[in-house]
C-alpha atoms as a PDB file:
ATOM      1  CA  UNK A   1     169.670-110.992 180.380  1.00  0.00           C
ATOM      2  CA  UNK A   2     170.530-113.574 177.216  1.00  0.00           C
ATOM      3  CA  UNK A   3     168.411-111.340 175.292  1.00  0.00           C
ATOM      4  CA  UNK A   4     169.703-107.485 176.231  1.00  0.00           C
ATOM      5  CA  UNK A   5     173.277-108.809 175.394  1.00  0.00           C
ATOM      6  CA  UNK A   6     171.820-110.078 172.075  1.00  0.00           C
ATOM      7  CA  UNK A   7     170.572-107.051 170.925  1.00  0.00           C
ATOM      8  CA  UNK A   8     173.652-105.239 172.089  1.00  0.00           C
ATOM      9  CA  UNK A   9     175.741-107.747 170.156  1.00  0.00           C
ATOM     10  CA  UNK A  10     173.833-106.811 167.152  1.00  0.00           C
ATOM     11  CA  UNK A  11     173.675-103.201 167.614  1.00  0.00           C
ATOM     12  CA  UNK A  12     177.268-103.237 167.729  1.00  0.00           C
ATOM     13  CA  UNK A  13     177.340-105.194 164.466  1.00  0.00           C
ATOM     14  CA  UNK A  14     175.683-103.030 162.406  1.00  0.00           C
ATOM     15  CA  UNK A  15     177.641-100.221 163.999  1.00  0.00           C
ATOM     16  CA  UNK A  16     180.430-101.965 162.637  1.00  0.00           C
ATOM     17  CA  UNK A  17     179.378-102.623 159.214  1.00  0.00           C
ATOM     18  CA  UNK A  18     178.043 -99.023 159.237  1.00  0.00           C
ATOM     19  CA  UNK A  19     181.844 -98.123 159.565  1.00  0.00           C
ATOM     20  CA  UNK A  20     183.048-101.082 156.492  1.00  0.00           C
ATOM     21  CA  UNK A  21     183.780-100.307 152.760  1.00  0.00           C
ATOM     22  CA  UNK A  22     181.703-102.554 150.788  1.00  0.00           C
ATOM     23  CA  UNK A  23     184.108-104.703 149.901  1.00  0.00           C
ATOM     24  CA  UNK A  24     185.469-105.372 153.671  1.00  0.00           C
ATOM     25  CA  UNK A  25     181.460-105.967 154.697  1.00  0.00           C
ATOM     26  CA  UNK A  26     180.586-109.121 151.691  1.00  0.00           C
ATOM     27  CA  UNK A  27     183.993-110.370 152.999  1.00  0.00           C
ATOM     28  CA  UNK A  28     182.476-110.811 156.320  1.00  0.00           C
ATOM     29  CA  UNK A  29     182.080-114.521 157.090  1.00  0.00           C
ATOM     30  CA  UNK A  30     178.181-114.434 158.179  1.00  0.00           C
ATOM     31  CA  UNK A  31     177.796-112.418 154.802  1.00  0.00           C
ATOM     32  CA  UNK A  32     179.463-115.134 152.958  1.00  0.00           C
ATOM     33  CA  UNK A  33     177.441-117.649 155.223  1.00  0.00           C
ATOM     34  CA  UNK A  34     174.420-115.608 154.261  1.00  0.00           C
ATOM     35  CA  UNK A  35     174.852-115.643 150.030  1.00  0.00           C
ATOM     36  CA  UNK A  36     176.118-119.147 150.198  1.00  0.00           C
ATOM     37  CA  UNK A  37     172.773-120.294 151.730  1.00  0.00           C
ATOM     38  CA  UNK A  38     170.929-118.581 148.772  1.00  0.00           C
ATOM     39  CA  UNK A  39     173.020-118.963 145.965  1.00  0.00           C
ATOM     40  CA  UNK A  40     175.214-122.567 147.176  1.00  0.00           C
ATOM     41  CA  UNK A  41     177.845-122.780 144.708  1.00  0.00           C
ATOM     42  CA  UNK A  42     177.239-119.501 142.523  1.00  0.00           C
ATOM     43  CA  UNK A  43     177.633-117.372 145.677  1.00  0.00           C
ATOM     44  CA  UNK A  44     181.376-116.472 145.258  1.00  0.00           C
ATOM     45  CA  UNK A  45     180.650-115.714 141.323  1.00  0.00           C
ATOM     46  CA  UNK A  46     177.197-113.220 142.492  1.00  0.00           C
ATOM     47  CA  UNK A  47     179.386-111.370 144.898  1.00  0.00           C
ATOM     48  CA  UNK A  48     182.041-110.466 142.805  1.00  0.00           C
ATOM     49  CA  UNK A  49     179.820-109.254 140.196  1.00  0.00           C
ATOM     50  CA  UNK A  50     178.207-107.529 142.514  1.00  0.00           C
ATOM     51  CA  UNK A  51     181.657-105.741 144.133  1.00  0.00           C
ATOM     52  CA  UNK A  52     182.604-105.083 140.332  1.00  0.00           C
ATOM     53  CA  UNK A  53     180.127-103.216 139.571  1.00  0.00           C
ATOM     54  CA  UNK A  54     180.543-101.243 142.817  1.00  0.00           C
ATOM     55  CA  UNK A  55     183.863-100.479 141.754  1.00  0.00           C
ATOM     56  CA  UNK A  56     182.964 -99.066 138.207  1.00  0.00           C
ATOM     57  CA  UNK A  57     180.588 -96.735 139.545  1.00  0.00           C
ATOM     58  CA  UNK A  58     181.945 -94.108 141.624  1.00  0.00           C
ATOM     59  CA  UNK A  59     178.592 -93.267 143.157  1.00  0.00           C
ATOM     60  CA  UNK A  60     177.935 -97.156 144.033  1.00  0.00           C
ATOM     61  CA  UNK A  61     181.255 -96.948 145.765  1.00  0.00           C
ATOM     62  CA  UNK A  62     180.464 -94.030 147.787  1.00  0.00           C
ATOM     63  CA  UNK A  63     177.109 -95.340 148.360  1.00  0.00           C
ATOM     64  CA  UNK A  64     175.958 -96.977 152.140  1.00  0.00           C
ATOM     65  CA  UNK A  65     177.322-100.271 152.114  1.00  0.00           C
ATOM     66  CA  UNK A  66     174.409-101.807 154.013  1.00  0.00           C
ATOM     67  CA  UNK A  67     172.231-100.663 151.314  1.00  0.00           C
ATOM     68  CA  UNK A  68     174.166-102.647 148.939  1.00  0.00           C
ATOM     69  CA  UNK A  69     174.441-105.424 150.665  1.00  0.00           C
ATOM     70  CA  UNK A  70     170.401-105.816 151.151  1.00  0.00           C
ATOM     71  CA  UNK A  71     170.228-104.488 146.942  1.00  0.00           C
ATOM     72  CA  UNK A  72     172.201-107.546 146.565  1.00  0.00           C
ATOM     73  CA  UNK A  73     170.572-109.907 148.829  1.00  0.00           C
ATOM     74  CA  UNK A  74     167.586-109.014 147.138  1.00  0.00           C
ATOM     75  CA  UNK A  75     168.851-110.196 143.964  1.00  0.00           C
ATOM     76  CA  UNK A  76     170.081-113.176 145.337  1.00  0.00           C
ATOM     77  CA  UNK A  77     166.995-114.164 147.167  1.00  0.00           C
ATOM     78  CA  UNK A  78     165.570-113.808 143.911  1.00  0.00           C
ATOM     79  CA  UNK A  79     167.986-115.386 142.134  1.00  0.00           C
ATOM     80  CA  UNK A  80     168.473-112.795 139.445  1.00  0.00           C
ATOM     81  CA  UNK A  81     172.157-111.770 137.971  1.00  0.00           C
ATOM     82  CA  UNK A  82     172.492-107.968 138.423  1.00  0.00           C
ATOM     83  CA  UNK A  83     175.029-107.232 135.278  1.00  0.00           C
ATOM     84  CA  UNK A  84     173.002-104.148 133.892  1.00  0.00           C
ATOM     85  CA  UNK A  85     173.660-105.521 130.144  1.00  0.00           C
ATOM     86  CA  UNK A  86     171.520-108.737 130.933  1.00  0.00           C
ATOM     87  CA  UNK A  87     168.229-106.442 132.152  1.00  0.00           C
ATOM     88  CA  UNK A  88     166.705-108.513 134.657  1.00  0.00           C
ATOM     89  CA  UNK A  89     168.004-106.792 137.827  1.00  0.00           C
ATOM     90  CA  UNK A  90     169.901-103.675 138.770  1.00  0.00           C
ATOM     91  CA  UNK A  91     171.739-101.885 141.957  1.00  0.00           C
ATOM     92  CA  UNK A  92     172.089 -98.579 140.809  1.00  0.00           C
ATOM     93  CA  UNK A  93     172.683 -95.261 143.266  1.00  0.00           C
ATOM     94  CA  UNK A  94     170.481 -92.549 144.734  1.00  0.00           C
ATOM     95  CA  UNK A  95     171.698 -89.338 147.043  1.00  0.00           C
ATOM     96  CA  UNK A  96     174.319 -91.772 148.949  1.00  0.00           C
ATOM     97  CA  UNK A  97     172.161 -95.124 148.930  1.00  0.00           C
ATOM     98  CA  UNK A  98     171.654 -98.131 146.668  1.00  0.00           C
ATOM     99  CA  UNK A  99     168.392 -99.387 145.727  1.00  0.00           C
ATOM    100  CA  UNK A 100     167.476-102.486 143.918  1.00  0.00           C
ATOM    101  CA  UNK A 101     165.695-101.868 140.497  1.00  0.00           C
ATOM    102  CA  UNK A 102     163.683-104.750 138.669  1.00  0.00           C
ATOM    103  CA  UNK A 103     164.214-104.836 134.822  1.00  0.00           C
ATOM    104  CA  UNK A 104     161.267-106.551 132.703  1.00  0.00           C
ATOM    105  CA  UNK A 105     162.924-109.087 131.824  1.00  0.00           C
ATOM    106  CA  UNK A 106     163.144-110.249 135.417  1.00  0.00           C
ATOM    107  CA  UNK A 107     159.518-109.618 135.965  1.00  0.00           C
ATOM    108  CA  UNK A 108     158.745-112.303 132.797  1.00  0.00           C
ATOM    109  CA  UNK A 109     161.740-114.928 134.560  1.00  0.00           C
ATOM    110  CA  UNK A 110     159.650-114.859 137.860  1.00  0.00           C
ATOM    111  CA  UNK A 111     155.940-114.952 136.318  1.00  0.00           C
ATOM    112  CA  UNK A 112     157.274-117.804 134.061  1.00  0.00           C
ATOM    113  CA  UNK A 113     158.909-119.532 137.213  1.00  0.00           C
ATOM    114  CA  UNK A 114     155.101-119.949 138.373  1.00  0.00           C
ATOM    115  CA  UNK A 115     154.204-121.759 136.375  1.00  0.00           C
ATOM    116  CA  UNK A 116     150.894-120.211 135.545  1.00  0.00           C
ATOM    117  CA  UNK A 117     152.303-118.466 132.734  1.00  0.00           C
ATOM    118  CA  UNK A 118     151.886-120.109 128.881  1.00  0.00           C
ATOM    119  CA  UNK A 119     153.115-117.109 127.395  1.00  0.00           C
ATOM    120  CA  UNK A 120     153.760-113.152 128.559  1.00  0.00           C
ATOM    121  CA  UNK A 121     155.422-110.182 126.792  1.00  0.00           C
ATOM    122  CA  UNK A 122     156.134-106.691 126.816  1.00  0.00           C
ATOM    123  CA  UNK A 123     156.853-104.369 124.217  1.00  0.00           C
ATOM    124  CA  UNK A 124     157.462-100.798 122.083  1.00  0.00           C
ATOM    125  CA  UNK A 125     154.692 -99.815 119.509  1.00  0.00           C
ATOM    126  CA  UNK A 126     155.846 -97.663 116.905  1.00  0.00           C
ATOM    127  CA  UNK A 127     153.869 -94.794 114.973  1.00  0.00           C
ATOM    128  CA  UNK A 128     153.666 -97.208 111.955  1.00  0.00           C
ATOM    129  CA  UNK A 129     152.554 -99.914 113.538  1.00  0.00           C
ATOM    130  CA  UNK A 130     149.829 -98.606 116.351  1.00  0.00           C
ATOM    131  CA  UNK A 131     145.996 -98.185 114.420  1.00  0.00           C
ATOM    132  CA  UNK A 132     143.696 -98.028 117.539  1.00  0.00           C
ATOM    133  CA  UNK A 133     142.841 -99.196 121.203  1.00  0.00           C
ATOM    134  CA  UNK A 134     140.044 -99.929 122.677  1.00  0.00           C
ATOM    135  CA  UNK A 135     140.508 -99.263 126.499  1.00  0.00           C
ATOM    136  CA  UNK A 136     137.025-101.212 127.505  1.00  0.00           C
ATOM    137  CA  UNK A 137     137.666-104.228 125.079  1.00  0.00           C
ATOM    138  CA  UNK A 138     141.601-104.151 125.637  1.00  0.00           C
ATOM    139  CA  UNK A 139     141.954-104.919 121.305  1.00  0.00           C
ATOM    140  CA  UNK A 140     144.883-103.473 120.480  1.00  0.00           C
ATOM    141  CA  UNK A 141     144.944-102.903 116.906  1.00  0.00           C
ATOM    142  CA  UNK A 142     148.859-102.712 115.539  1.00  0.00           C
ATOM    143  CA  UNK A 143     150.441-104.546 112.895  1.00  0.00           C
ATOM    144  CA  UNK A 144     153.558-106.037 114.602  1.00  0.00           C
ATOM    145  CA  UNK A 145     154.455-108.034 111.504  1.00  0.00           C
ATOM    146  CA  UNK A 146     156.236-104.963 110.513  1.00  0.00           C
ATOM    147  CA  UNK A 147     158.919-103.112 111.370  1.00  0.00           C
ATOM    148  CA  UNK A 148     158.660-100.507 113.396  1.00  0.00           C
ATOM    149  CA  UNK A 149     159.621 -97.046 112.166  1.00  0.00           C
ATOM    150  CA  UNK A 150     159.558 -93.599 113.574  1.00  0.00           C
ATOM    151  CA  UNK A 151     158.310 -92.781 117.021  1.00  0.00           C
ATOM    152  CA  UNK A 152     157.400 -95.033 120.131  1.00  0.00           C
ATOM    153  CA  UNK A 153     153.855 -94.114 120.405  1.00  0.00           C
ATOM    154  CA  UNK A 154     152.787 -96.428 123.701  1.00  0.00           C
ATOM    155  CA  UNK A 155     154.000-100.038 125.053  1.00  0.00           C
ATOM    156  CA  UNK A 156     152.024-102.892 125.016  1.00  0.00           C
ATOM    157  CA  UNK A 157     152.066-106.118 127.740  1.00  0.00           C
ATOM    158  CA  UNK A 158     150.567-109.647 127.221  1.00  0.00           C
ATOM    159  CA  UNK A 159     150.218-112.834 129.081  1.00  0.00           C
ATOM    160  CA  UNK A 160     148.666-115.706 128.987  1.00  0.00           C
ATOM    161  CA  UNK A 161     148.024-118.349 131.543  1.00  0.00           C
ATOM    162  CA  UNK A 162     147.592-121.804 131.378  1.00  0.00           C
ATOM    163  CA  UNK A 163     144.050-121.702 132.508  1.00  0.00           C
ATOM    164  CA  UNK A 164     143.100-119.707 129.713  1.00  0.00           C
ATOM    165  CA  UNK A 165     143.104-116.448 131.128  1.00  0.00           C
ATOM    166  CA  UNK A 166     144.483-113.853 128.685  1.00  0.00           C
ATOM    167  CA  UNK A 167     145.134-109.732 129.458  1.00  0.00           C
ATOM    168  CA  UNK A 168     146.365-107.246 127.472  1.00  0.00           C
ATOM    169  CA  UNK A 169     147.433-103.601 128.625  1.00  0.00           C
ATOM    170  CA  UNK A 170     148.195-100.586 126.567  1.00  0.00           C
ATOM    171  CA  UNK A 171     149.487 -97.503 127.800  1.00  0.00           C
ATOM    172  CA  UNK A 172     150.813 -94.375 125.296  1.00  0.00           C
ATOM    173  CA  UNK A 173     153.981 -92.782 125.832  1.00  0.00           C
ATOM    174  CA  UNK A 174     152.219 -90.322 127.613  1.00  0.00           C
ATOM    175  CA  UNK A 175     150.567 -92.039 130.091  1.00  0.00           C
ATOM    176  CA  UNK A 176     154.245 -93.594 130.460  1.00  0.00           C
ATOM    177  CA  UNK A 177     155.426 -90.268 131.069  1.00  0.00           C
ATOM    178  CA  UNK A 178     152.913 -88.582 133.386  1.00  0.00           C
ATOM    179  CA  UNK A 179     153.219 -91.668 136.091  1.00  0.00           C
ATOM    180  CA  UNK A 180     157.408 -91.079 135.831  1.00  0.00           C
ATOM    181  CA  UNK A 181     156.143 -87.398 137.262  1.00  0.00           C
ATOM    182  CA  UNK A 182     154.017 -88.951 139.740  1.00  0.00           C
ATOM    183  CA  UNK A 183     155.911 -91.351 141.057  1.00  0.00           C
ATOM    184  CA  UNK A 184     159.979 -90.077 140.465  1.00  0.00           C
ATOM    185  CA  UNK A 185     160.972 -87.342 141.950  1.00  0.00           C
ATOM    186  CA  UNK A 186     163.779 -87.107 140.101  1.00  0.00           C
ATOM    187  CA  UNK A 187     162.332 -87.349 136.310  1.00  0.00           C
ATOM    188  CA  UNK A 188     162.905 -84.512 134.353  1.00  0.00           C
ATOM    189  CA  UNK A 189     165.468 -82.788 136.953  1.00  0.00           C
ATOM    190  CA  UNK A 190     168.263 -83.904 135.571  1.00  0.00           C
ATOM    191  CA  UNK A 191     169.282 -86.248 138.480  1.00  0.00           C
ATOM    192  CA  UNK A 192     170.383 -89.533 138.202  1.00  0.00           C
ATOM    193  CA  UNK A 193     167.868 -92.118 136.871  1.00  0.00           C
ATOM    194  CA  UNK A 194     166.996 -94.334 133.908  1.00  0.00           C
ATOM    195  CA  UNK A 195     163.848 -92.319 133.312  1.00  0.00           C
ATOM    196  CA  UNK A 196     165.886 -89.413 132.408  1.00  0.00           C
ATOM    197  CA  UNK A 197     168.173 -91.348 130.097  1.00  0.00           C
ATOM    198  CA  UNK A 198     167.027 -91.769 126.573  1.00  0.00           C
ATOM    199  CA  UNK A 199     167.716 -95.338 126.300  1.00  0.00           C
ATOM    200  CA  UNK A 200     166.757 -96.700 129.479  1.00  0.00           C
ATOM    201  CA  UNK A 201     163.632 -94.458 129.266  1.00  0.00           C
ATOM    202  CA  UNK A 202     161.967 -97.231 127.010  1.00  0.00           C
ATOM    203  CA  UNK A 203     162.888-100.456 129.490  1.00  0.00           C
ATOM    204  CA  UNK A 204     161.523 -98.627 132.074  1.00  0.00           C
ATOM    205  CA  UNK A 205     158.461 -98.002 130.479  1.00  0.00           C
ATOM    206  CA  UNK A 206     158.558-101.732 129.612  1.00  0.00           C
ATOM    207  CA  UNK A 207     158.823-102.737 132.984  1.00  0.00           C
ATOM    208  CA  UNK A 208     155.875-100.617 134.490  1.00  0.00           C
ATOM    209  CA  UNK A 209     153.223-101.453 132.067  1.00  0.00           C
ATOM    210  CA  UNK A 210     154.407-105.447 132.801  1.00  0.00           C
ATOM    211  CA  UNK A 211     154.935-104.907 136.103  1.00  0.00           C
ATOM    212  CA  UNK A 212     150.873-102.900 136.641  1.00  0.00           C
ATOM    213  CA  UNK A 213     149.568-105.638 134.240  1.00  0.00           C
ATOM    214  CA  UNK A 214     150.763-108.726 136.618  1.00  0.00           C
ATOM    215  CA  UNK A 215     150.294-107.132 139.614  1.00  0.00           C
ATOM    216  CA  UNK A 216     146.255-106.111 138.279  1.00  0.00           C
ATOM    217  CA  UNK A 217     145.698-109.383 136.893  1.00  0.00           C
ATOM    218  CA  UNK A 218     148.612-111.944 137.127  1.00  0.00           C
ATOM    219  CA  UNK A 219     149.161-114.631 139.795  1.00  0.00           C
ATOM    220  CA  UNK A 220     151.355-113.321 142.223  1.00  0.00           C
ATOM    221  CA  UNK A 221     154.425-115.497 143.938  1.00  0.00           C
ATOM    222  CA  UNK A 222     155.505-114.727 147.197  1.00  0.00           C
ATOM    223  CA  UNK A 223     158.704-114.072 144.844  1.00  0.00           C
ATOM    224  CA  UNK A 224     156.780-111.803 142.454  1.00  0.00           C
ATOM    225  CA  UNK A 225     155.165-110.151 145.398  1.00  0.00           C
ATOM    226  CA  UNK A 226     158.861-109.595 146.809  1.00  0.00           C
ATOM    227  CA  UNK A 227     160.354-107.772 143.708  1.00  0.00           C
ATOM    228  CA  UNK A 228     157.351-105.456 143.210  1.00  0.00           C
ATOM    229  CA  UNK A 229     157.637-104.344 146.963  1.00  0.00           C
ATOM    230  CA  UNK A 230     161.776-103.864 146.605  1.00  0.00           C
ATOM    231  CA  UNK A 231     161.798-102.659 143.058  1.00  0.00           C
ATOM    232  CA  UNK A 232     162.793 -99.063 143.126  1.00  0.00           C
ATOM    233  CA  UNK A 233     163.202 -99.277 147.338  1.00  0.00           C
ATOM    234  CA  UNK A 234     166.346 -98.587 149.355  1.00  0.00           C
ATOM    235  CA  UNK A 235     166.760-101.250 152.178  1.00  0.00           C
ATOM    236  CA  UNK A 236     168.219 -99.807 155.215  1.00  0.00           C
ATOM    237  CA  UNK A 237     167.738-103.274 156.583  1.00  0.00           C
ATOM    238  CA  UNK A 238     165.883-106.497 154.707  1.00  0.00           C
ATOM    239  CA  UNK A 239     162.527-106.092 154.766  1.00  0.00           C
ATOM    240  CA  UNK A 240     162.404-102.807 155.182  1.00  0.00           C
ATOM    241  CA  UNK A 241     161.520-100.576 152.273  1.00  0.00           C
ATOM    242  CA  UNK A 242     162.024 -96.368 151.806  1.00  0.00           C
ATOM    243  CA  UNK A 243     161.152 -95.583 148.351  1.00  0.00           C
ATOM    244  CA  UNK A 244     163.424 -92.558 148.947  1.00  0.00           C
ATOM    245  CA  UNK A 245     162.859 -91.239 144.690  1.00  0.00           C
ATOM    246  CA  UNK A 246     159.080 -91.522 144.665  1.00  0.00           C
ATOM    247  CA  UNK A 247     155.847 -91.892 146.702  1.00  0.00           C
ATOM    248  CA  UNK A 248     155.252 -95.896 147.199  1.00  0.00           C
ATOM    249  CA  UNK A 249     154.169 -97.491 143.594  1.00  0.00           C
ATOM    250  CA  UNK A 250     150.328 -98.211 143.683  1.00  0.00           C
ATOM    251  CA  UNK A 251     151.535-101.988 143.105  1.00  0.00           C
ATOM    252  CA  UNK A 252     153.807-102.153 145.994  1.00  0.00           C
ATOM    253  CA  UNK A 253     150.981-100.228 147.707  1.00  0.00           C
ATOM    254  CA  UNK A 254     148.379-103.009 147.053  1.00  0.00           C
ATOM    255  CA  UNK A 255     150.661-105.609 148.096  1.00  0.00           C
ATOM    256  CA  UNK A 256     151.434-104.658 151.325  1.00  0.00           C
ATOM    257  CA  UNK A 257     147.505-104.405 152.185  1.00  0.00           C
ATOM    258  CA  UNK A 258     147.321-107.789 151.119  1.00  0.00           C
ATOM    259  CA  UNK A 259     149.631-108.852 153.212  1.00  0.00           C
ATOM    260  CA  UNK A 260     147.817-107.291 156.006  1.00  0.00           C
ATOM    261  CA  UNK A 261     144.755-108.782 154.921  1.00  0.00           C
ATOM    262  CA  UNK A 262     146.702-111.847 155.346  1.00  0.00           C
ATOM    263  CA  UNK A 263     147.550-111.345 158.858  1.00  0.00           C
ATOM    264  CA  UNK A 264     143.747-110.296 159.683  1.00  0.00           C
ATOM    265  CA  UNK A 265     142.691-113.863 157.991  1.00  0.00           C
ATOM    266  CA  UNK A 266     144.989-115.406 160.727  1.00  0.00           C
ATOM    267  CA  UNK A 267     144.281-113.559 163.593  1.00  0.00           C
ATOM    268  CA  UNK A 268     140.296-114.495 162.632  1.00  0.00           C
ATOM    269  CA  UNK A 269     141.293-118.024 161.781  1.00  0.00           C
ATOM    270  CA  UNK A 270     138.698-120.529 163.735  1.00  0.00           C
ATOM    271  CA  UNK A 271     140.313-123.795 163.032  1.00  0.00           C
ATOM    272  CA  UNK A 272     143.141-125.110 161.184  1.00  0.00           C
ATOM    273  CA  UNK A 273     141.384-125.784 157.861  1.00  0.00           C
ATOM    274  CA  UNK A 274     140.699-122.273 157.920  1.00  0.00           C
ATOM    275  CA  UNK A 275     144.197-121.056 159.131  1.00  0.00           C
ATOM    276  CA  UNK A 276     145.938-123.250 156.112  1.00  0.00           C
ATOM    277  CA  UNK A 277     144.234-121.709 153.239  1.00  0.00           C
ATOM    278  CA  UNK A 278     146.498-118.934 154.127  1.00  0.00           C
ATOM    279  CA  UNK A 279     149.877-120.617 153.975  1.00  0.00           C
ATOM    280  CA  UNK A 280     150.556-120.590 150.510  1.00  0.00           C
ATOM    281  CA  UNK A 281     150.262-116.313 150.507  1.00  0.00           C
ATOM    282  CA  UNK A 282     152.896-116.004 153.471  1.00  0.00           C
ATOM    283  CA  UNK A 283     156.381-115.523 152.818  1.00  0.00           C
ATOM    284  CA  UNK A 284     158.996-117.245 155.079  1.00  0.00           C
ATOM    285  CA  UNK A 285     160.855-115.557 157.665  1.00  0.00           C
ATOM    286  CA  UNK A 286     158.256-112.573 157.167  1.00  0.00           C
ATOM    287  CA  UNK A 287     155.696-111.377 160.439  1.00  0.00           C
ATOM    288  CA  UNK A 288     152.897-113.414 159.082  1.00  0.00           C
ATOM    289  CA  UNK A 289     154.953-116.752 159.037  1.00  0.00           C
ATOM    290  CA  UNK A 290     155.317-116.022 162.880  1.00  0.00           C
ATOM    291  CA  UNK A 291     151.789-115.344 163.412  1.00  0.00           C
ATOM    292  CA  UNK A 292     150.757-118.584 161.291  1.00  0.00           C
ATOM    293  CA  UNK A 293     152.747-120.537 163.340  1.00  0.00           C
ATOM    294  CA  UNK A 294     151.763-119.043 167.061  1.00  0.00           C
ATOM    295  CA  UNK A 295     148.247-119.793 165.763  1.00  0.00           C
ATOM    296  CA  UNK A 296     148.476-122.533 164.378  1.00  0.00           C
ATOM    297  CA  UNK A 297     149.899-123.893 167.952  1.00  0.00           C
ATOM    298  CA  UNK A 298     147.186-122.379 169.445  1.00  0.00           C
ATOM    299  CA  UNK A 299     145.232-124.065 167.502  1.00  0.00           C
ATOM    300  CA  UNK A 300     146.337-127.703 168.007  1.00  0.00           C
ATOM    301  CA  UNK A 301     146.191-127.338 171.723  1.00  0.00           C
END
């Protein structure tokens, strides 16, 4: 009985946020609760960015509300700033819905909050600069020492981590350009998105050679794991992704089979040394992190 008026009481909650502006919704008090748990004392400062740049963009403010509110909580879980002239995180609109948008610059703050990470980098080769690639060897031959004139030929990402593990990916402007028509709907139609504007073109190119090249070879944090499966998604609810411009990225793709490879190590978990080794992969408040812990119960018994 407890339970049925539960759900009812939260079916008529989101029926009633459904029905806010976005401003009336983050002034909620178990929104406020809900930032101020992530952010503490820079909660009040993250939402009003956030409801400014709702209010300079017409289409944010027409947007769903909900889906700017879970943009946003994305952010904050991730503790990113979303002001678009920073680069590390965006909320930007799409056919009456926000999504949340990784920059590359956010991708390098997360792989460097690992840990793992002596040195990574992303960047625009120029006609003048590029001389050759080797796809098997991954040598890049450019001189960089120079300044780079005339066209973007390609982009170029590097890391290195502190086990001595180095990986370098090219990819040319063309290869850039054929996965925007694979994977955005909207490139080339005119619609809104930064792979049809001429400047943003080249971060997002930035961002999806970094982002393939981490998610290929990187160590992946439950955070970094996070932002590649909500980059580019709308959120109808947290946790819950619709990649409503494009068919599902082949990173965020390979992430959520890991995670279901992760919930297939539990379920076949024999004893508790066994069950552990998968901790450190599972994300709190997620499925897994309910199985681990019925298991792990069962286990102890």
């Amino acid at each position: 009985m407890k339970k049925n008026r539960k759900m009812e009481n939260q079916a008529l909650q989101t029926k009633e946020e459904e029905a806010l502006s976005t401003k009336s919704l983050f002034q909620k008090d178990h929104i406020q609760k809900r930032f101020n748990q992530l952010l503490g004392k820079k909660s009040q400062g993250f939402i009003s960015s956030v409801l400014q740049i709702v209010n300079n963009s017409k289409l944010l403010a027409n947007a769903d509300p909900n889906t700017v509110l879970t943009a946003a909580v994305t952010a904050a879980t991730l503790d990113l700033p979303i002001n678009p002239n920073l680069g590390f995180s965006w909320i930007v609109p799409y056919k009456g819905q926000a999504q949340f948008q990784m920059g590359w610059k956010g991708y390098v703050q997360l792989a460097l909050r690992t840990g793992q990470y002596s040195r990574i980098n992303v960047t625009e080769v120029y006609e003048n600069q590029f001389k050759s690639f080797n796809r098997l060897t991954e040598e890049l031959v450019a001189d960089f020492n120079i300044e780079g004139k005339g066209d973007i030929v390609g982009y170029a990402a590097y890391f290195k981590l502190i086990n001595g593990l180095e990986k370098l990916s090219y990819w040319s402007k063309e290869e850039v350009i054929n996965h925007a028509k694979k994977y955005s709907q909207a490139y080339g139609k005119g619609s809104f998105s930064p792979w049809n504007d001429k400047e943003q073109f080249h971060a997002m190119a930035k961002k999806t050679v970094l982002k393939n090249t981490i998610s290929k070879w990187g160590i992946m944090s439950i955070e970094l794991q996070t932002a590649q499966l909500a980059d580019q998604a709308v959120q109808p609810k947290e946790g819950e992704y619709n990649y409503v411009d494009n068919i599902i990225d082949i990173e965020a793709e390979n992430i959520q089979e890991e995670q279901q490879r992760i919930v297939e190590f539990i379920n076949n978990a024999q004893n508790i040394e066994q069950l552990q080794e998968a901790e450190p992969f599972i994300e709190e408040n997620s499925e897994a992190k309910e199985l681990y812990n019925k298991k792990l119960k069962d286990l102890t018994k």
